[in-house]
PDB file of N, CA and C in Angstrom:
ATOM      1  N   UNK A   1       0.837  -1.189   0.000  1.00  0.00           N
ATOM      2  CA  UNK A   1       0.000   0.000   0.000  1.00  0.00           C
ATOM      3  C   UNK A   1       0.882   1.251   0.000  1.00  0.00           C
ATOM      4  N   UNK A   2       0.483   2.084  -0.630  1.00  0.00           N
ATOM      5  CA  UNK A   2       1.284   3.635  -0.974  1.00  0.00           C
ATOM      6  C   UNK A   2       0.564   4.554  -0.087  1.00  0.00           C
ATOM      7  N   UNK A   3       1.813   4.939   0.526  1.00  0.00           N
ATOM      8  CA  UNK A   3       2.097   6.207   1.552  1.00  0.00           C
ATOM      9  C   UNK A   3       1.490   7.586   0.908  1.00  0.00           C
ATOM     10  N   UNK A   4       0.687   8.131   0.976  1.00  0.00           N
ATOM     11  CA  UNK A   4       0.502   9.568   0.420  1.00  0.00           C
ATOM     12  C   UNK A   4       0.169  10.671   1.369  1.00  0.00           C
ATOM     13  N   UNK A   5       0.781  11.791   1.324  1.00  0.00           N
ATOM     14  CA  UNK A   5       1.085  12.733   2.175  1.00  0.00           C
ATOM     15  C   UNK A   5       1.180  14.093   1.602  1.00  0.00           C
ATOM     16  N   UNK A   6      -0.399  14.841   2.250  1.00  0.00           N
ATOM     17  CA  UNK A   6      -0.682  15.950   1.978  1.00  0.00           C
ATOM     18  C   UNK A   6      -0.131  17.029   2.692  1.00  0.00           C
ATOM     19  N   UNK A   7       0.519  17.829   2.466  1.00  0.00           N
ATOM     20  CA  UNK A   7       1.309  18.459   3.395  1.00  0.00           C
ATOM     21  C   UNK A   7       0.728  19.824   3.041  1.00  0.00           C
ATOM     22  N   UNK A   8       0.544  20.789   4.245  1.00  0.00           N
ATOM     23  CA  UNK A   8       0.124  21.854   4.072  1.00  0.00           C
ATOM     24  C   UNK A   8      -1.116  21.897   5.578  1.00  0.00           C
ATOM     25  N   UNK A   9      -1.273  23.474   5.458  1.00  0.00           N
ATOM     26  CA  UNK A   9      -1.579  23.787   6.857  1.00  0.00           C
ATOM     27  C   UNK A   9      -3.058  23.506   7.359  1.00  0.00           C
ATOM     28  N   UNK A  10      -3.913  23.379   5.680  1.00  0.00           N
ATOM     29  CA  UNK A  10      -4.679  22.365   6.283  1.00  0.00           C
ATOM     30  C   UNK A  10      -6.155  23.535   5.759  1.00  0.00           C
ATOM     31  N   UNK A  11      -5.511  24.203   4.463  1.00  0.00           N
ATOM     32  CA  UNK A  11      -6.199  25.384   3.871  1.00  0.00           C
ATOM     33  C   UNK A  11      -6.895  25.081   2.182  1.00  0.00           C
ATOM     34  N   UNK A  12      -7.877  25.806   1.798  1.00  0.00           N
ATOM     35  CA  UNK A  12      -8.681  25.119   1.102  1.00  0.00           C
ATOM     36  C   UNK A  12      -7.668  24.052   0.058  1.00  0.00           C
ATOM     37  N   UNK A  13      -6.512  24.965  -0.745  1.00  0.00           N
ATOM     38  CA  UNK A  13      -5.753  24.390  -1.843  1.00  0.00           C
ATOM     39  C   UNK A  13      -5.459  23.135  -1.099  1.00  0.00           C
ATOM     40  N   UNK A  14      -5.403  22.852   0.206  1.00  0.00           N
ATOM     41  CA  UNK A  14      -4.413  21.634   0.617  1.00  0.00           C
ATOM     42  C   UNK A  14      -5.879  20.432   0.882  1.00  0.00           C
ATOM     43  N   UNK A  15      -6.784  20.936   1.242  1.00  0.00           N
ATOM     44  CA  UNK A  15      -8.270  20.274   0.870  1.00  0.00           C
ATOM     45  C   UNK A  15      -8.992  19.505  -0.549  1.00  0.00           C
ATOM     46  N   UNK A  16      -8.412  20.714  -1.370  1.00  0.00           N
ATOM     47  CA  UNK A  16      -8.378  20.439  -2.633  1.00  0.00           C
ATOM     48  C   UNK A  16      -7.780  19.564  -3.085  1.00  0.00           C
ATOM     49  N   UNK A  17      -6.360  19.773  -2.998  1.00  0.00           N
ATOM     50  CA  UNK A  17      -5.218  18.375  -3.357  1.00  0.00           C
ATOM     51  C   UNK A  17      -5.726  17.317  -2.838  1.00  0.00           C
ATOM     52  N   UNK A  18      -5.985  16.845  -1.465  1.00  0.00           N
ATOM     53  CA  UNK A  18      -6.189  15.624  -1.083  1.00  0.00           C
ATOM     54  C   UNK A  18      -7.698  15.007  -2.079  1.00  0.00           C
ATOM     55  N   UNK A  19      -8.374  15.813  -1.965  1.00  0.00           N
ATOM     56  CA  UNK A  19      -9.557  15.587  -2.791  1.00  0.00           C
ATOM     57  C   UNK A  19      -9.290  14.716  -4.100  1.00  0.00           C
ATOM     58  N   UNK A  20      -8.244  15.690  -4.702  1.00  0.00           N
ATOM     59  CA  UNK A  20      -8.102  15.244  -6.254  1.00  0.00           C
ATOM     60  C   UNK A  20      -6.854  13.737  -5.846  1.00  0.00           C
ATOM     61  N   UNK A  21      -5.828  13.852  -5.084  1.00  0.00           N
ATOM     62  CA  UNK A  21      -5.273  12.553  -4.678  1.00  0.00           C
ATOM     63  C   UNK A  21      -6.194  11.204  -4.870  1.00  0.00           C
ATOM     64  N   UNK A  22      -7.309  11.709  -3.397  1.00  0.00           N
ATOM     65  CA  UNK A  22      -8.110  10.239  -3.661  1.00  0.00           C
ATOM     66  C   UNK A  22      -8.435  10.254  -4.584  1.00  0.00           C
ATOM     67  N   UNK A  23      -9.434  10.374  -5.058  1.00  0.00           N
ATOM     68  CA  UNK A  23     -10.572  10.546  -6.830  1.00  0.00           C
ATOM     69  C   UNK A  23      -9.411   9.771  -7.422  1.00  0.00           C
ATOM     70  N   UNK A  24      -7.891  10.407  -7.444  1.00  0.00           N
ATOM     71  CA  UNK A  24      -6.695   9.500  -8.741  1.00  0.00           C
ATOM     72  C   UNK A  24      -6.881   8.280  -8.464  1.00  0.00           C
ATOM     73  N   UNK A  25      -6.559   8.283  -6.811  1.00  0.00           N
ATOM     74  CA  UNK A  25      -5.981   6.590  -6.396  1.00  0.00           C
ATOM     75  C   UNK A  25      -7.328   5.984  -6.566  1.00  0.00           C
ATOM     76  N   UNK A  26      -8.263   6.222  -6.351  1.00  0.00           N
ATOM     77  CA  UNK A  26      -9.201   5.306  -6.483  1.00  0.00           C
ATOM     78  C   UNK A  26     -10.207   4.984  -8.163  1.00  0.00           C
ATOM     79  N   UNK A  27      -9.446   5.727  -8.891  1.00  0.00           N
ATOM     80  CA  UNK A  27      -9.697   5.931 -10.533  1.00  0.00           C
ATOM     81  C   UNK A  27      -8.878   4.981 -10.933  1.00  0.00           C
ATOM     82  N   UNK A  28      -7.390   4.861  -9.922  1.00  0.00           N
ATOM     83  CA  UNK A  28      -6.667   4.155 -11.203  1.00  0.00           C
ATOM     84  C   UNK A  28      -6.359   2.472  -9.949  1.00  0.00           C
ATOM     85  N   UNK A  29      -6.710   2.799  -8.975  1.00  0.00           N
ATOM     86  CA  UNK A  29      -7.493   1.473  -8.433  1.00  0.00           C
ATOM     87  C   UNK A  29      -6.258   1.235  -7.430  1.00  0.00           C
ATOM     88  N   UNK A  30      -5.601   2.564  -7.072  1.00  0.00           N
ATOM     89  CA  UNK A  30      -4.312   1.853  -5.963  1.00  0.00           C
ATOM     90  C   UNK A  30      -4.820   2.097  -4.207  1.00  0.00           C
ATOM     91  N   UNK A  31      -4.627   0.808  -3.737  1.00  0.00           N
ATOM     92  CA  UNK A  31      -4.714   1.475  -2.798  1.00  0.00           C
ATOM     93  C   UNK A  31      -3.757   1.980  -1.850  1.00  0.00           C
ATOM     94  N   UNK A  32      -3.798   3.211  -1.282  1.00  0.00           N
ATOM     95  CA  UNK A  32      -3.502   4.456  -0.497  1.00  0.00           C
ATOM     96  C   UNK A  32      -3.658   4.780   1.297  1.00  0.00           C
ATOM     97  N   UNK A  33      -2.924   5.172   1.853  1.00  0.00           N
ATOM     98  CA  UNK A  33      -3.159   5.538   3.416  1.00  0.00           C
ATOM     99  C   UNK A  33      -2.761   6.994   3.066  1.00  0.00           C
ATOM    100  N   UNK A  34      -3.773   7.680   2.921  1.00  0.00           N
ATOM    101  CA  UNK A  34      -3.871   9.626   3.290  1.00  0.00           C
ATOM    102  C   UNK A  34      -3.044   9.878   4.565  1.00  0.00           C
ATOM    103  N   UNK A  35      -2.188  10.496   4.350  1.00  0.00           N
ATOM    104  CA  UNK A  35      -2.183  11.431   5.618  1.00  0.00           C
ATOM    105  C   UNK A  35      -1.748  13.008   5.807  1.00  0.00           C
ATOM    106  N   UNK A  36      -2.838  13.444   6.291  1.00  0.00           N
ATOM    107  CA  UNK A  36      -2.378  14.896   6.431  1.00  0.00           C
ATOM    108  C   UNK A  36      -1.457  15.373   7.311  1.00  0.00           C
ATOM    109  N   UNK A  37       0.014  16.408   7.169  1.00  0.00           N
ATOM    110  CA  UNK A  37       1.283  16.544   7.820  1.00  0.00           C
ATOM    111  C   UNK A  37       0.813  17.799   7.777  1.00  0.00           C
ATOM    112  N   UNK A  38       0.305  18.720   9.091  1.00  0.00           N
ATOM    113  CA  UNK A  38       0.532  19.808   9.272  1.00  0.00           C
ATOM    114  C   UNK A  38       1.992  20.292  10.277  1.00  0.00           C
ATOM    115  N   UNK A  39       1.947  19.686  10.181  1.00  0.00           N
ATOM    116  CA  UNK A  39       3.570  20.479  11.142  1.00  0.00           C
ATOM    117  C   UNK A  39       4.390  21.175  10.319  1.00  0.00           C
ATOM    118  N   UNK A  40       4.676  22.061  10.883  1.00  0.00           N
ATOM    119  CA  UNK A  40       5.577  22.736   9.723  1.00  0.00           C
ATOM    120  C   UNK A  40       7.120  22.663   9.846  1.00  0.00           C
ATOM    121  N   UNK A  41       7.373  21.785  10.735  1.00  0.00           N
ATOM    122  CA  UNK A  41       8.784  21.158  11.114  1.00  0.00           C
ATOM    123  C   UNK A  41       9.103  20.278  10.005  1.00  0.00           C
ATOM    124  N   UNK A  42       7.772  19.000  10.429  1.00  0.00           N
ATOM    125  CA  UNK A  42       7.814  18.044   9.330  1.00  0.00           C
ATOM    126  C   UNK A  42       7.580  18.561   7.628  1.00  0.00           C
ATOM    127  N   UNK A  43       6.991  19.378   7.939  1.00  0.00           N
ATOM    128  CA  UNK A  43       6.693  19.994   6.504  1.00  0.00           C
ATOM    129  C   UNK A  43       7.818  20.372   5.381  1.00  0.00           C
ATOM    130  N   UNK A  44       8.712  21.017   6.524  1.00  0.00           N
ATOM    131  CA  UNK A  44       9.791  21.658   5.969  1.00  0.00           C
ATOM    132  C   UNK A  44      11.179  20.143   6.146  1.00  0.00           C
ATOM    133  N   UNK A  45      10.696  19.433   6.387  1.00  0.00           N
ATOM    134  CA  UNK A  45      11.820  18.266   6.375  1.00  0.00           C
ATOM    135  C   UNK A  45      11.918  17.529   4.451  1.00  0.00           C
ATOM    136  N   UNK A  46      10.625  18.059   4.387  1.00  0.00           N
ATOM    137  CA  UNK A  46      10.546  17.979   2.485  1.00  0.00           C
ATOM    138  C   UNK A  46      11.144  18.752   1.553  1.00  0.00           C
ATOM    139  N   UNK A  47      11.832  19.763   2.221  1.00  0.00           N
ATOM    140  CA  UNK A  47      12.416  21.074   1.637  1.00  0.00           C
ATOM    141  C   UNK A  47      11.068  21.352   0.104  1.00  0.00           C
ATOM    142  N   UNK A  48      10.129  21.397   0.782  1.00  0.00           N
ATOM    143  CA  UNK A  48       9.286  22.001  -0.184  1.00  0.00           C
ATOM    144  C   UNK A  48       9.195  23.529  -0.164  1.00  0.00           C
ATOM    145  N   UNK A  49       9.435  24.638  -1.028  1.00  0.00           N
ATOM    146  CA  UNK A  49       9.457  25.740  -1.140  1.00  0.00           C
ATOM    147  C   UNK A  49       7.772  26.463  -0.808  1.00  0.00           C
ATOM    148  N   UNK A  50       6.544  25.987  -1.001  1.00  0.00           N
ATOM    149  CA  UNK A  50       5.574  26.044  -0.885  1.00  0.00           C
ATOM    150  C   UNK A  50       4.368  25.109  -0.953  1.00  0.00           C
ATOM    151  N   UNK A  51       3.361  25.410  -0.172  1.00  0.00           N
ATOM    152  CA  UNK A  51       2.236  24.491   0.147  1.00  0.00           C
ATOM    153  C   UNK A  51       1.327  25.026  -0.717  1.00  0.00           C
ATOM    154  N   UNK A  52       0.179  23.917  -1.072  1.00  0.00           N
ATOM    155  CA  UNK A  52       0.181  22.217  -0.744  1.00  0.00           C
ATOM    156  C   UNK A  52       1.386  21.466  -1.270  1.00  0.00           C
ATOM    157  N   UNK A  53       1.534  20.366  -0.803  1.00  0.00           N
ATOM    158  CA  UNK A  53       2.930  19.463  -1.181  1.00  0.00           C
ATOM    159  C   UNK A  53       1.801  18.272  -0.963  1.00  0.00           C
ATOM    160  N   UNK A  54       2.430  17.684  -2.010  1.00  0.00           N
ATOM    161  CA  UNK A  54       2.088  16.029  -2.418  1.00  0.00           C
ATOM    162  C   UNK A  54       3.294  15.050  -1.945  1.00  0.00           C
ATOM    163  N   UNK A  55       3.184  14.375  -0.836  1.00  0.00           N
ATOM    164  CA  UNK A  55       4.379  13.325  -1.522  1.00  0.00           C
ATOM    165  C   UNK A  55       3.805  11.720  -1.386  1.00  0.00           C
ATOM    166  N   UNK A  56       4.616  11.311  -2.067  1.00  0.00           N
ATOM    167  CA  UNK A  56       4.260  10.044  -2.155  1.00  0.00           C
ATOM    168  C   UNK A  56       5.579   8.890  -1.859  1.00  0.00           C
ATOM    169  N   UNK A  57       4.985   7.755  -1.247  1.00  0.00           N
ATOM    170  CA  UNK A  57       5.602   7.279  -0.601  1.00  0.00           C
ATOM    171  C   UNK A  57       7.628   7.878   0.052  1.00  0.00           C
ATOM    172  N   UNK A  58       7.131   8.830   0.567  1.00  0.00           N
ATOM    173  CA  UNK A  58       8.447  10.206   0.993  1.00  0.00           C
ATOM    174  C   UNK A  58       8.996  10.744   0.084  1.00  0.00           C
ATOM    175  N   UNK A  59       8.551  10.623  -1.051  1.00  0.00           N
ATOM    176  CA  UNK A  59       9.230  11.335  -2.353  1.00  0.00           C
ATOM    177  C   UNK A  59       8.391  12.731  -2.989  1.00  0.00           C
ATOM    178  N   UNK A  60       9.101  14.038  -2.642  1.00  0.00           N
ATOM    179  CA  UNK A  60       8.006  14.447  -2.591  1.00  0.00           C
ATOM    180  C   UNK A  60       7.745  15.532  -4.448  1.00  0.00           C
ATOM    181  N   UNK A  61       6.695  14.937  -4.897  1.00  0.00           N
ATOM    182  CA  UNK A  61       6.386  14.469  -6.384  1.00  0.00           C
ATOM    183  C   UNK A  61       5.398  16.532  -6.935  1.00  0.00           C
ATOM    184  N   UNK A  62       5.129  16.948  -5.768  1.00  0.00           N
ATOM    185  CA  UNK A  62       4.445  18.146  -6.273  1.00  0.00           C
ATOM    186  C   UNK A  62       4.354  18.865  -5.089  1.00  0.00           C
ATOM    187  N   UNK A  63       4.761  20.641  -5.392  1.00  0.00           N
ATOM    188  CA  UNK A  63       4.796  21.472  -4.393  1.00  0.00           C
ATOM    189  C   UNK A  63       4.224  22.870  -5.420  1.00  0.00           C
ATOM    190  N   UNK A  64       3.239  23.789  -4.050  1.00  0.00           N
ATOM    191  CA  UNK A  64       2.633  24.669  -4.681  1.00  0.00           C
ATOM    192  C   UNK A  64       1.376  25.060  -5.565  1.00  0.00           C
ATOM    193  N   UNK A  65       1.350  23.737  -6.178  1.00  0.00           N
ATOM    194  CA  UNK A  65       0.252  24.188  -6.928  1.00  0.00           C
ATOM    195  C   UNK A  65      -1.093  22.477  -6.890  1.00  0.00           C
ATOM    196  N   UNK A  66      -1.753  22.543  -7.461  1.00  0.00           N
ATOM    197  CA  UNK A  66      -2.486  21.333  -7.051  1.00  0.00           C
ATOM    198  C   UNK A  66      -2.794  20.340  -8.569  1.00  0.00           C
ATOM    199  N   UNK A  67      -2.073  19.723  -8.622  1.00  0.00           N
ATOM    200  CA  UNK A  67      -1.760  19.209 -10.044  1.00  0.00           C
ATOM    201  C   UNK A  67      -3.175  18.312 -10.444  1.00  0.00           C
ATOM    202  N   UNK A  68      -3.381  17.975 -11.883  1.00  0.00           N
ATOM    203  CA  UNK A  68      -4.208  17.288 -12.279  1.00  0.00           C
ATOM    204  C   UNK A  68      -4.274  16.077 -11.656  1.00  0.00           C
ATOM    205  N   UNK A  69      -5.867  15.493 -11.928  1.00  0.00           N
ATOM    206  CA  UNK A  69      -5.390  13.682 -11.629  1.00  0.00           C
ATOM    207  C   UNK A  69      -5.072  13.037 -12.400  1.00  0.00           C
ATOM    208  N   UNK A  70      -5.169  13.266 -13.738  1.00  0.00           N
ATOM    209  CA  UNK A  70      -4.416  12.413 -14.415  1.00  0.00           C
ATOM    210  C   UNK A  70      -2.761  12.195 -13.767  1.00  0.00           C
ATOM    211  N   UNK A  71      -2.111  13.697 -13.414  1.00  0.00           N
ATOM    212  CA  UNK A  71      -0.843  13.604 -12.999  1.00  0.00           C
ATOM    213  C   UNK A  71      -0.537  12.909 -11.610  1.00  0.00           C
ATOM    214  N   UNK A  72      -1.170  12.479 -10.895  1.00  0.00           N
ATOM    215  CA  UNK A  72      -1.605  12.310  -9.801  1.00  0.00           C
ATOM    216  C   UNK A  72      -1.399  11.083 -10.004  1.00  0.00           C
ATOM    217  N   UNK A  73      -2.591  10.246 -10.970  1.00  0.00           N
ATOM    218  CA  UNK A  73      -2.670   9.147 -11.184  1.00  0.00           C
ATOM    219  C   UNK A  73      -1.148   7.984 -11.866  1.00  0.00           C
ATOM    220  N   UNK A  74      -0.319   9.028 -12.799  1.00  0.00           N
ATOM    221  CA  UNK A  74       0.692   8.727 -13.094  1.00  0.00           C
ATOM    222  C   UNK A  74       1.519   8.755 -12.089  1.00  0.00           C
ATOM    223  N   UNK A  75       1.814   9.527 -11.070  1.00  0.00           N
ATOM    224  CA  UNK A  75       2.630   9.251 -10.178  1.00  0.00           C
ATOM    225  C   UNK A  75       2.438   7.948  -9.310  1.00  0.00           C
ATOM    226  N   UNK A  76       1.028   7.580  -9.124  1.00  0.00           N
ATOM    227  CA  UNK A  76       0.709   6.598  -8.101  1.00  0.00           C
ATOM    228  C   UNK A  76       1.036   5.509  -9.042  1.00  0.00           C
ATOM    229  N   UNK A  77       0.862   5.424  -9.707  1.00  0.00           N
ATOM    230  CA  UNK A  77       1.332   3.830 -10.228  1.00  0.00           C
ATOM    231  C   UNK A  77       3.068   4.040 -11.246  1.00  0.00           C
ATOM    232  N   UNK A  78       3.391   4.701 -11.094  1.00  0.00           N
ATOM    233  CA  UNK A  78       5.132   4.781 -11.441  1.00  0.00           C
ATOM    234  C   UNK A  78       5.393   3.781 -10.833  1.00  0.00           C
TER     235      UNK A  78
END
């Protein structure tokens, strides 16, 4: 099962992302454990420059903006 990790403070865009996350994983049939990382300790252990941040299984695959699901979906099954 794939690790996915919404990072961000927990504001609509970071609502949004998780939204479009599931809808991917469950479109392209993987299954997923969500978890939302508000800390901004941990947050910043991603050296992500800006929120929302996507990562997936600790790799972290999208920062800033809230990417398609198709793109979403390609990352989860890479």
């Amino acid at each position: 099962m794939l690790t996915v990790k919404i990072l961000g403070s927990g504001c609509a865009n970071c609502r949004k992302l998780e939204a479009v996350a599931r809808e991917a994983a469950s479109a392209a049939g993987v299954a997923a454990e969500f978890v939302k990382v508000t800390d901004m300790k941990a947050i910043m252990a991603y050296d992500l420059l800006s929120t929302p941040g996507l990562v997936i299984d600790d790799k972290l695959v999208s920062s800033g903006r809230i990417p398609t699901q198709a793109e979403v979906r390609q990352w989860l099954t890479a």
